[in-house]
C-alpha atoms as a PDB file:
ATOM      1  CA  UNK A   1       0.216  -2.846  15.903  1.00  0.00           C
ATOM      2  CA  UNK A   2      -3.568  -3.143  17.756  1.00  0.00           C
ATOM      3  CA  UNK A   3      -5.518  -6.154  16.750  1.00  0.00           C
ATOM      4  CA  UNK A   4      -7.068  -5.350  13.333  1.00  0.00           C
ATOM      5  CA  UNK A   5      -9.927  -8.022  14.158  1.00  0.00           C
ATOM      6  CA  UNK A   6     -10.827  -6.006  17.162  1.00  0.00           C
ATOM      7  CA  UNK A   7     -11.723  -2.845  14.512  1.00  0.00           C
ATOM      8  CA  UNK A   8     -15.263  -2.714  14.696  1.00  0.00           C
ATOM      9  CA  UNK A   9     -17.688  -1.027  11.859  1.00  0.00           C
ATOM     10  CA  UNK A  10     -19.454   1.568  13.379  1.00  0.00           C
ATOM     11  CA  UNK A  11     -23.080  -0.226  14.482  1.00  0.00           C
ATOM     12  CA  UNK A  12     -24.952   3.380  13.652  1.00  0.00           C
ATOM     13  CA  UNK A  13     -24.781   2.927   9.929  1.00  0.00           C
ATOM     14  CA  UNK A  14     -22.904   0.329   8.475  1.00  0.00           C
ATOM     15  CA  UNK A  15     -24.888  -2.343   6.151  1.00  0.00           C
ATOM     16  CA  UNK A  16     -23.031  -5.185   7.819  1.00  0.00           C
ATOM     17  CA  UNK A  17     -25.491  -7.537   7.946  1.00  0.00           C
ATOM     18  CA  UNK A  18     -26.421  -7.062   4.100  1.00  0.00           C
ATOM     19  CA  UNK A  19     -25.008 -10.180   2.373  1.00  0.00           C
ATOM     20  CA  UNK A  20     -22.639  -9.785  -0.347  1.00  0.00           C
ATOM     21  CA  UNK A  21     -23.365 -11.357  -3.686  1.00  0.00           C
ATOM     22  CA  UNK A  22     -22.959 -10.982  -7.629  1.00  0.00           C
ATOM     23  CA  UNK A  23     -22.387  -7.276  -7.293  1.00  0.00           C
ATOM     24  CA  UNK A  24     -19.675  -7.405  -5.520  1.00  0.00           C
ATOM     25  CA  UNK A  25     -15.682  -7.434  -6.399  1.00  0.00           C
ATOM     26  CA  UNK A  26     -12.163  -8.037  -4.376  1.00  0.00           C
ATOM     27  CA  UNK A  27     -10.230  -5.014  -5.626  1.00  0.00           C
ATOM     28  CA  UNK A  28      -6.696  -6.083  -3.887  1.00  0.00           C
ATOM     29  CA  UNK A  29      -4.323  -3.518  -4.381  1.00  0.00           C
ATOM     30  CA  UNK A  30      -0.438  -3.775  -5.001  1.00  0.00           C
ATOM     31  CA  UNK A  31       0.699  -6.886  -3.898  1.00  0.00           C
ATOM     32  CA  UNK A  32       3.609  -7.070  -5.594  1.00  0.00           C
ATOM     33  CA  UNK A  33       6.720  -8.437  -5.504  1.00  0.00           C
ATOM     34  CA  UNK A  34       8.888  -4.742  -4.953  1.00  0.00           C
ATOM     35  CA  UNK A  35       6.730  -4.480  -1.837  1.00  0.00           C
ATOM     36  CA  UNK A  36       7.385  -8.227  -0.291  1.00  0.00           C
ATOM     37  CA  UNK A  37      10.822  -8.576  -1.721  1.00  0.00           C
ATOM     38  CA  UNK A  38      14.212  -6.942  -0.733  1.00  0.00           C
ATOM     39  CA  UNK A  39      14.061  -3.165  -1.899  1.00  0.00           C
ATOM     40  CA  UNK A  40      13.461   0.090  -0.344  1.00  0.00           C
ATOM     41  CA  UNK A  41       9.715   0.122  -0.498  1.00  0.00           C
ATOM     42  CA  UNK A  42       9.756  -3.613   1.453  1.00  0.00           C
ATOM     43  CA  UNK A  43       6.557  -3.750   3.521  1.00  0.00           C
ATOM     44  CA  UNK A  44       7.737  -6.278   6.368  1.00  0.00           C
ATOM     45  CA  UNK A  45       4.258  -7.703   7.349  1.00  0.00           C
ATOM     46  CA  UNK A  46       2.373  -8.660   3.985  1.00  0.00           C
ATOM     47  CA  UNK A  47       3.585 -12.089   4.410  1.00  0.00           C
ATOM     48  CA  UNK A  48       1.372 -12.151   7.416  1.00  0.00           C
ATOM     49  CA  UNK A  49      -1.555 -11.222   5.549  1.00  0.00           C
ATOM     50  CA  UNK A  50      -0.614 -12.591   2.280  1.00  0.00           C
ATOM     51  CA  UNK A  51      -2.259 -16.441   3.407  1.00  0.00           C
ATOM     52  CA  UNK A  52      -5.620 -14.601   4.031  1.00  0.00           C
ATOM     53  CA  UNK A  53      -6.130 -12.280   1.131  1.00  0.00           C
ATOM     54  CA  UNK A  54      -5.193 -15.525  -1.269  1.00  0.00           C
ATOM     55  CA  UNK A  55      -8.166 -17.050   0.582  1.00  0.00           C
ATOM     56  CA  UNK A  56     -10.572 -14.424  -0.487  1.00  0.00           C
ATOM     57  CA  UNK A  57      -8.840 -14.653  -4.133  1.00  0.00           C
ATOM     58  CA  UNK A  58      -9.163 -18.521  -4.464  1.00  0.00           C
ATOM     59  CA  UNK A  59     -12.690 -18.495  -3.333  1.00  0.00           C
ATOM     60  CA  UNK A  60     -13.978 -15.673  -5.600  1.00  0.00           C
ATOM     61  CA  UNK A  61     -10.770 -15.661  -8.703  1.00  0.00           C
ATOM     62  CA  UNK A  62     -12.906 -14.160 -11.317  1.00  0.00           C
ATOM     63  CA  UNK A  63     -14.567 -11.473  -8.908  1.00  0.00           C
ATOM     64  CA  UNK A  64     -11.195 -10.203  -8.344  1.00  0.00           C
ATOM     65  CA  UNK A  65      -9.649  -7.160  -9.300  1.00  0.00           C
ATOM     66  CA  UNK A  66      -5.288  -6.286  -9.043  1.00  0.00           C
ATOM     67  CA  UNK A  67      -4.156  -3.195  -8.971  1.00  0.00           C
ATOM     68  CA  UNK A  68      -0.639  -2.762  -9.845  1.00  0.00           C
ATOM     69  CA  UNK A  69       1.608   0.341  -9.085  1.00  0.00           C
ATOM     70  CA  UNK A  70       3.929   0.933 -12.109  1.00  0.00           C
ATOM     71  CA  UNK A  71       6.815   3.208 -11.369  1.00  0.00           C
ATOM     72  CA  UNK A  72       8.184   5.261 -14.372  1.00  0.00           C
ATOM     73  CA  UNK A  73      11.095   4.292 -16.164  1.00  0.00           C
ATOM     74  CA  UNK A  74      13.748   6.768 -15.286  1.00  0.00           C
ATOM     75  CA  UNK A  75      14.334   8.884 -11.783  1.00  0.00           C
ATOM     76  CA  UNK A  76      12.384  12.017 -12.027  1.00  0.00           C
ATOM     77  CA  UNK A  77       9.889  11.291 -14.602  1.00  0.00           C
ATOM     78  CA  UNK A  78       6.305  12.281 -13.045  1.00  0.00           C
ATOM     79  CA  UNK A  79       3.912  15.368 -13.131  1.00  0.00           C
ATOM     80  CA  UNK A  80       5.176  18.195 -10.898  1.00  0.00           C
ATOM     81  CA  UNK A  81       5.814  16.554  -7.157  1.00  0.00           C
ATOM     82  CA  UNK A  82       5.857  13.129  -8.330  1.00  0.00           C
ATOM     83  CA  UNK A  83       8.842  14.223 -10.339  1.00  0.00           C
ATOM     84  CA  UNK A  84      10.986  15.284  -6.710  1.00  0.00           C
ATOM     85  CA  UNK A  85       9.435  12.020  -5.458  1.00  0.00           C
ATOM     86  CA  UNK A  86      11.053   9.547  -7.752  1.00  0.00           C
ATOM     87  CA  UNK A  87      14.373  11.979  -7.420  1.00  0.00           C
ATOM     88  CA  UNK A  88      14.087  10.105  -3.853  1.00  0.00           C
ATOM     89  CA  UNK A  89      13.263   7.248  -4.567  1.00  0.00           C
ATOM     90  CA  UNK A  90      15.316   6.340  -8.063  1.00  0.00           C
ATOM     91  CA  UNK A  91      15.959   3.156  -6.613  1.00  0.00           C
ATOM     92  CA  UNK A  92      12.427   2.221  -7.303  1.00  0.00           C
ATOM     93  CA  UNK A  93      12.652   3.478 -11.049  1.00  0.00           C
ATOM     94  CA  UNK A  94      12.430   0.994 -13.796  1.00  0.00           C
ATOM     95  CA  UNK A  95      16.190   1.889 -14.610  1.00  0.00           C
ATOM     96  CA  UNK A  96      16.941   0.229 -11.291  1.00  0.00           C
ATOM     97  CA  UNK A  97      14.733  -2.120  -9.990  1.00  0.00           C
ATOM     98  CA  UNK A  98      15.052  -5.567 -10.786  1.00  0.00           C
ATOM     99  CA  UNK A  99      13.415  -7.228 -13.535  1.00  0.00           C
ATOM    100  CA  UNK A 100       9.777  -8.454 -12.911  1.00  0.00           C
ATOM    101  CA  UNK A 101       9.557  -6.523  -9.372  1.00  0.00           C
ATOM    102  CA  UNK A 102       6.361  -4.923 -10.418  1.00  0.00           C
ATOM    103  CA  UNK A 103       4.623  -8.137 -11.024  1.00  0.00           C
ATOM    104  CA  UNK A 104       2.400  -9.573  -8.230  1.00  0.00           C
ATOM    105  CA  UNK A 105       3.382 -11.906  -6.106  1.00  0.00           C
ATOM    106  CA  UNK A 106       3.877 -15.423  -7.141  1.00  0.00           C
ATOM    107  CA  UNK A 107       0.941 -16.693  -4.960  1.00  0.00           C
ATOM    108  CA  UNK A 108      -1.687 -14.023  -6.416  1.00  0.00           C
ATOM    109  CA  UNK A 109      -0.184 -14.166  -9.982  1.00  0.00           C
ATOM    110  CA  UNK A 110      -1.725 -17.511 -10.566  1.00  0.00           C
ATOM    111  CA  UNK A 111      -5.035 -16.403 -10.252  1.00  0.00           C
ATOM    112  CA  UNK A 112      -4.654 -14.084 -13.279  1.00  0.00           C
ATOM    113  CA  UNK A 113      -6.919 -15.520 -15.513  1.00  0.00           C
ATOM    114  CA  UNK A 114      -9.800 -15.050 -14.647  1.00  0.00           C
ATOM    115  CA  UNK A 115      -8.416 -12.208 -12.285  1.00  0.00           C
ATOM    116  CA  UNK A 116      -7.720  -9.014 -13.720  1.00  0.00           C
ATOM    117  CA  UNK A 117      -5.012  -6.319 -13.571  1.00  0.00           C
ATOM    118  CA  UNK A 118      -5.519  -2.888 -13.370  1.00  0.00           C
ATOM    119  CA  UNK A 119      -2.333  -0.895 -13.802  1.00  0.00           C
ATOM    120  CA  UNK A 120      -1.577   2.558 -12.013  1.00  0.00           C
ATOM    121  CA  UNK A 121       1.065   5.246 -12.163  1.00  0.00           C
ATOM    122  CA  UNK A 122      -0.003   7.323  -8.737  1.00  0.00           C
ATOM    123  CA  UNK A 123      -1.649   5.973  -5.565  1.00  0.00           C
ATOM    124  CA  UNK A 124      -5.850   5.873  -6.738  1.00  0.00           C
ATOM    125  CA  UNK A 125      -6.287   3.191  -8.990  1.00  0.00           C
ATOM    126  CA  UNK A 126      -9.183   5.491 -10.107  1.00  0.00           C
ATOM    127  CA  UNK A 127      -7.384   8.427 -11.791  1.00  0.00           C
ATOM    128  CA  UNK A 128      -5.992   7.457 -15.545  1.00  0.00           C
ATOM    129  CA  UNK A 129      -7.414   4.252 -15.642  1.00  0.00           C
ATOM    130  CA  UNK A 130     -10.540   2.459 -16.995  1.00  0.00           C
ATOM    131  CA  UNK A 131     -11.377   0.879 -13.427  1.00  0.00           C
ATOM    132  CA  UNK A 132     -14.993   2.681 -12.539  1.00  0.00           C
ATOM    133  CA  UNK A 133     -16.279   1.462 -16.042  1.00  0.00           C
ATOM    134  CA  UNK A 134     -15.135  -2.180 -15.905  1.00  0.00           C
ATOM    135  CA  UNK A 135     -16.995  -2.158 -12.497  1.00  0.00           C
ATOM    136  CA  UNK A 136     -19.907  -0.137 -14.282  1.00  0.00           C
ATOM    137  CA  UNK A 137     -20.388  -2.184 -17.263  1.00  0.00           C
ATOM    138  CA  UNK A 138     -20.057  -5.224 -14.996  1.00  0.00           C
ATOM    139  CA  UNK A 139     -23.271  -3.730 -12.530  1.00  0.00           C
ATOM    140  CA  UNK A 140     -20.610  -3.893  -9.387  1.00  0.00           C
ATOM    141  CA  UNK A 141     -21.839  -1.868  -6.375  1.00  0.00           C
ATOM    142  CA  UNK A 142     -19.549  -3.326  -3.456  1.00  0.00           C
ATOM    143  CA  UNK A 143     -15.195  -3.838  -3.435  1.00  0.00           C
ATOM    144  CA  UNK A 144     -14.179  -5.708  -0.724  1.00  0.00           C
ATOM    145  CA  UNK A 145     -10.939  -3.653  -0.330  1.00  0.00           C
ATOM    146  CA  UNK A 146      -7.356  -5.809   0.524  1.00  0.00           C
ATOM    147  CA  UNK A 147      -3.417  -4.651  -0.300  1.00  0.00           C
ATOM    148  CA  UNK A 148      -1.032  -2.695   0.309  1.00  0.00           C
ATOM    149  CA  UNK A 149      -0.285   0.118   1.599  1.00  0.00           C
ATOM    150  CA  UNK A 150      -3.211   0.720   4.319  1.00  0.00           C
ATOM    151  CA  UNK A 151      -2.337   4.233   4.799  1.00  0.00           C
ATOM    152  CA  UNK A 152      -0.685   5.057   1.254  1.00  0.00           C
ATOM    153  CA  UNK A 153      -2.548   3.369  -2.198  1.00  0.00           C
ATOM    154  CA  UNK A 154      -5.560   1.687   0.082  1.00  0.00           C
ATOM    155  CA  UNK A 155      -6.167   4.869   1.316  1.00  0.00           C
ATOM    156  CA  UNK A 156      -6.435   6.186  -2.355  1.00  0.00           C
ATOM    157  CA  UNK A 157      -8.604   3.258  -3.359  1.00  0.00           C
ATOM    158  CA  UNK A 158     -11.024   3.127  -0.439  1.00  0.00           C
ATOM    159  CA  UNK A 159     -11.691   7.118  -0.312  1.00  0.00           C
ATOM    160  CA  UNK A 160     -11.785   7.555  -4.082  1.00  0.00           C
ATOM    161  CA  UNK A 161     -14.668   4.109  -4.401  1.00  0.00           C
ATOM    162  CA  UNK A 162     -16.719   5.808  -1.445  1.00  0.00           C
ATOM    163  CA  UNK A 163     -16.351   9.295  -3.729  1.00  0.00           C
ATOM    164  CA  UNK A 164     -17.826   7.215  -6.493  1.00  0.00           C
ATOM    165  CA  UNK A 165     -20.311   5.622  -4.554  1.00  0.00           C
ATOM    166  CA  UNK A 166     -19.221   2.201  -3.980  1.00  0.00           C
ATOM    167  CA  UNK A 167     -19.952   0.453  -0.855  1.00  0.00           C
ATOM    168  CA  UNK A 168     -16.695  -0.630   0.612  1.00  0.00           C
ATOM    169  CA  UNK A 169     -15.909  -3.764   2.553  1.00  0.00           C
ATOM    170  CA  UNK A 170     -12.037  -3.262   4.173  1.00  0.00           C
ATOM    171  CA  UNK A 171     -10.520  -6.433   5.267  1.00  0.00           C
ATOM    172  CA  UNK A 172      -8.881  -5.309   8.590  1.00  0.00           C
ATOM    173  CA  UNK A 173      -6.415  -8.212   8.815  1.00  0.00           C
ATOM    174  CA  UNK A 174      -6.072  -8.541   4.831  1.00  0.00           C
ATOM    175  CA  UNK A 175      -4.047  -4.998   4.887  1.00  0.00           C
ATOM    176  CA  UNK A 176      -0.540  -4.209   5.603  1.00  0.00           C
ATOM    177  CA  UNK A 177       1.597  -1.035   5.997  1.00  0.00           C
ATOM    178  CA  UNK A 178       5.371  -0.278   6.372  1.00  0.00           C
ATOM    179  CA  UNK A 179       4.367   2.579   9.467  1.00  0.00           C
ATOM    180  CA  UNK A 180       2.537   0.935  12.151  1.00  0.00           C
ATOM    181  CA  UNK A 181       1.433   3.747  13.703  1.00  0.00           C
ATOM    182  CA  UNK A 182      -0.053   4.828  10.361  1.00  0.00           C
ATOM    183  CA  UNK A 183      -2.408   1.768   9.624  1.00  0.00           C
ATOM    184  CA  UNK A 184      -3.462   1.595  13.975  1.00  0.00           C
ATOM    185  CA  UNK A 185      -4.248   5.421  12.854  1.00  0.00           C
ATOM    186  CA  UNK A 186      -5.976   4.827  10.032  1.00  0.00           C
ATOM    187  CA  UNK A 187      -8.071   1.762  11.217  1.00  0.00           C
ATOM    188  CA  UNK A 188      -9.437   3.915  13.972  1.00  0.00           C
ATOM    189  CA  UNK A 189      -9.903   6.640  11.280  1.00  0.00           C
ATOM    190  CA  UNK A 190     -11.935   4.016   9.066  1.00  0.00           C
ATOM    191  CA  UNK A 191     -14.387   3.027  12.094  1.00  0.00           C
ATOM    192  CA  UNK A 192     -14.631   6.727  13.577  1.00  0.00           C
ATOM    193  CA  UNK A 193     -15.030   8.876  10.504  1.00  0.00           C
ATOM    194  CA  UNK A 194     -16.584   6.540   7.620  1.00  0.00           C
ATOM    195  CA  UNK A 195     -18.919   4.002   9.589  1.00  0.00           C
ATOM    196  CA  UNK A 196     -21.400   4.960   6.842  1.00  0.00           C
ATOM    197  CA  UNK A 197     -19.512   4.311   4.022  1.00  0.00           C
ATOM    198  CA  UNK A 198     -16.927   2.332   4.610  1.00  0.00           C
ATOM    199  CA  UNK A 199     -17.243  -1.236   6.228  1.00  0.00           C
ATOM    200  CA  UNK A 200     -14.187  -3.033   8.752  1.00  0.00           C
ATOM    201  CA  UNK A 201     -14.594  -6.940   8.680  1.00  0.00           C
ATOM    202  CA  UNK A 202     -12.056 -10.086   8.555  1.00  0.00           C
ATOM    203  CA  UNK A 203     -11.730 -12.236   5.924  1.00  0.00           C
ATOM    204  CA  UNK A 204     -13.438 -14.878   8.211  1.00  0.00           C
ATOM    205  CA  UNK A 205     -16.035 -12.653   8.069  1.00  0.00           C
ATOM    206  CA  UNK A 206     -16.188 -11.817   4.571  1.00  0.00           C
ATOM    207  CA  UNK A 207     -15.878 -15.734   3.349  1.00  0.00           C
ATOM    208  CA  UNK A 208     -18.721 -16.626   5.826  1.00  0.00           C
ATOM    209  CA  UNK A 209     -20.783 -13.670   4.205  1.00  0.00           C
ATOM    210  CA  UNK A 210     -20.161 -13.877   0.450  1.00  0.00           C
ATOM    211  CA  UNK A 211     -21.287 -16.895  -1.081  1.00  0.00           C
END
């Protein structure tokens, strides 16, 4: 895996030097237990990150926002593909997984109050859910994006806030992926394709900056 602090915004367009303040939010998506615990969907690195993204979630608990991935109860529930999808993966059905796997990790669950939960059933935590008008109503303008999967549910997040017009601050070493190759890709995707929209910084970087 490349360096994720060596990911640089790209200096043509990125606001990087604009501070971030009371409009902004830590959306940190999926960090849940069936992803750091023992089951098929195990992502082996996010207790690597896990120290740094509780560091932006102690410093700013009530600007926080969980998103949750909530598998359907029985294998091959889902619209149309997702259906096939949880054929494969039944193991990750509520039938089979243990109890309490969805929840978030110990470490993050604490902060819940004041934190809130957003609960999803497909990869965008923006499709069937009431996250764009809690942000509305609350006058946010900038997510600081952490979580899990970078290439899989961040993905969904990131492209689906720049869609709605959200600035968006990516944590490069507050993100973890099962493929590797996948997140290197898609960090060098992030800095080459959405300079303009889409912001790569550390959490170092994002403490020192958000006050």
């Amino acid at each position: 895996m490349a360096d994720p602090a060596s990911v640089d915004t790209d200096p043509a367009c990125a606001s990087t030097e604009h501070p971030l303040s009371h409009t902004c939010v830590h959306l940190c998506v999926d960090m849940q237990r069936m992803f750091a615990e023992a089951t098929d969907w195990r992502t082996p690195w996010m207790p690597r990150v896990l120290p740094r993204v509780e560091r932006l979630v102690a410093a700013h608990p009530d600007r926080t926002i969980f998103t949750r991935f909530v598998p359907p109860d029985h294998p091959g529930e889902g619209r149309g593909a997702w259906g096939r999808y949880f054929e494969r993966w039944a193991s990750m059905t509520g039938d089979n997984l243990a109890p309490g796997m969805v929840d978030l990790v110990p470490s993050l669950a604490r902060y819940v109050p004041p934190a809130q939960v957003v609960d999803k059933r497909v990869y965008s935590p923006w499709i069937g859910t009431d996250l764009d008008a809690r942000l509305q109503a609350r006058g946010i303008d900038t997510l600081v994006v952490t979580g899990a999967e970078t290439d899989v549910c961040v993905l969904a997040a990131v492209l689906g806030g720049v869609d709605l017009g959200y600035r968006i601050v990516l944590v490069t070493d507050g993100l973890c992926s099962s493929c590797d190759e996948a997140h290197d890709a898609l960090m060098v995707m992030y800095r080459m394709r959405y300079g303009c929209q889409v912001e790569t910084q550390t959490a170092d970087a994002v403490l020192a900056r958000w006050r």
